[in-house]
Protein backbone atom coordinates (compact mmCIF):
# COMPACT_ATOMS: atom_id res chain seq x y z
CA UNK A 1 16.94 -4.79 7.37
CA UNK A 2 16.40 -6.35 3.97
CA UNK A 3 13.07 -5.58 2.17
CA UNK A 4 11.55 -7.29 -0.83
CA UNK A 5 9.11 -4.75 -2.41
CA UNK A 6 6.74 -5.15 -5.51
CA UNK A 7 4.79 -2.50 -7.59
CA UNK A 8 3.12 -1.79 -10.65
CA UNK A 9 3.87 0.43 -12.78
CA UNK A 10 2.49 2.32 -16.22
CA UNK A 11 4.43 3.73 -18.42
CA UNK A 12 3.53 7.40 -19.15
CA UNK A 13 6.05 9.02 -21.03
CA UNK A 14 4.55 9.72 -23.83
CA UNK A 15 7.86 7.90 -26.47
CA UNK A 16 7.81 4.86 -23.78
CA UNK A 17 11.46 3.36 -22.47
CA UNK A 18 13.45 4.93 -25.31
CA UNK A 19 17.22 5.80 -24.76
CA UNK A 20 16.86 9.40 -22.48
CA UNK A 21 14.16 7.38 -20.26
CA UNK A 22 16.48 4.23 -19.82
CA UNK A 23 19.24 6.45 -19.22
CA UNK A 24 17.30 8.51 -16.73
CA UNK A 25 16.14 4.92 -15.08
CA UNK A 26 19.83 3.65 -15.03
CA UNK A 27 21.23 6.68 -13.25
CA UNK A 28 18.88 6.69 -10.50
CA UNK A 29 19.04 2.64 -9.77
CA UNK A 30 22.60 3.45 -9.43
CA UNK A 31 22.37 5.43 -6.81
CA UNK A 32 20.80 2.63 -4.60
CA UNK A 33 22.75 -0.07 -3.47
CA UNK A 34 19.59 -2.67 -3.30
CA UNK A 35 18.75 -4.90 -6.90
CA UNK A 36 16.45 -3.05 -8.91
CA UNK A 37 14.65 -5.22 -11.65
CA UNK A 38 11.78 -4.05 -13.75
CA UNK A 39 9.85 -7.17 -15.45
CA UNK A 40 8.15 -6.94 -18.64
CA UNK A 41 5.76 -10.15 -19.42
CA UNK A 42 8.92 -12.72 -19.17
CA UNK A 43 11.57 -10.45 -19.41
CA UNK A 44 13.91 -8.48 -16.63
CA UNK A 45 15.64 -5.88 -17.26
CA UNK A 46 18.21 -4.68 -14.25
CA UNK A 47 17.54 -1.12 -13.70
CA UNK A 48 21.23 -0.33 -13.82
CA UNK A 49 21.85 -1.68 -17.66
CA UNK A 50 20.61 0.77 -20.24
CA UNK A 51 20.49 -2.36 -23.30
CA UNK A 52 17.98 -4.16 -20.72
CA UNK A 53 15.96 -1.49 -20.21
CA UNK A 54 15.52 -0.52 -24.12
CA UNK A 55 15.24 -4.45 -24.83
CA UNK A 56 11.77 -4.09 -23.01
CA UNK A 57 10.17 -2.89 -25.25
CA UNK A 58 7.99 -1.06 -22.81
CA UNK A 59 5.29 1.93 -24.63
CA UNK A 60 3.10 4.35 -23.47
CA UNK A 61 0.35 2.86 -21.06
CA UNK A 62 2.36 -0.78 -20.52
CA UNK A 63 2.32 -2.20 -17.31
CA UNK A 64 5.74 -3.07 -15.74
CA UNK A 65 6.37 -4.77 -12.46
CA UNK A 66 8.74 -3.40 -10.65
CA UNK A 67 10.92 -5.80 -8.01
CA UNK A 68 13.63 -3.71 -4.87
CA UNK A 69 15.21 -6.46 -2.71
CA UNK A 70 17.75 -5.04 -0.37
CA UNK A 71 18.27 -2.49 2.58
CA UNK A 72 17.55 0.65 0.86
CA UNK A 73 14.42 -0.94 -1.43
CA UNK A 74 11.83 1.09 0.35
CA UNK A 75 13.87 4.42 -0.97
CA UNK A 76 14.24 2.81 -4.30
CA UNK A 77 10.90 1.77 -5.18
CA UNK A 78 10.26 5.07 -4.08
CA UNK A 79 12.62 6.87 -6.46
CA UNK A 80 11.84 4.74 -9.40
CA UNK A 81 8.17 5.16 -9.08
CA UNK A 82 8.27 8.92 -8.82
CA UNK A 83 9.95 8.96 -12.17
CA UNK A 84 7.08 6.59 -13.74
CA UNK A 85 4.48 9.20 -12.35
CA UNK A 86 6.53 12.52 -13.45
CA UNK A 87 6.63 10.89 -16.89
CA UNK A 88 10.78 11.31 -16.42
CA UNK A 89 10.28 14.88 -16.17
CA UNK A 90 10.38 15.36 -20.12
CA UNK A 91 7.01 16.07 -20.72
């Protein structure tokens, strides 16, 4: 079954997407066949690509939609959220 799930998120890592985040955020998307697309005002960024991730621009208490469509998106969003509310683990 294909799922289409949507979510806010707030960035709380305290340095906002920087390189270690966006590399953190890449790795897991890959592990998840469904599209993973975080959206930024106009912009989207694929979860798997590093450069889009950075080229957010996303800081410390921005709001990011995040967009899962495919079989595993339930997992995803799931996976990618956690790491918005651990603050990546680097904190």
């Amino acid at each position: 079954m294909i799922c289409n799930i949507k979510k806010t998120l707030t960035v709380n890592h305290a340095c906002g997407v920087h390189a270690r985040v966006a590399t953190i955020l890449a790795k897991k998307a890959s592990e998840f066949v469904s599209e993973i697309k975080l959206l930024k005002g106009s912009y989207v960024a694929d979860c798997r690509s590093v450069l889009d991730l950075l080229a957010l621009g996303a800081f410390k208490g921005d709001r990011l939609e995040l967009v899962v469509d495919g079989e595993d998106a339930a997992a995803a969003a799931g996976a990618i959220s956690a790491l918005f509310d651990a603050g990546f683990y680097e904190e």
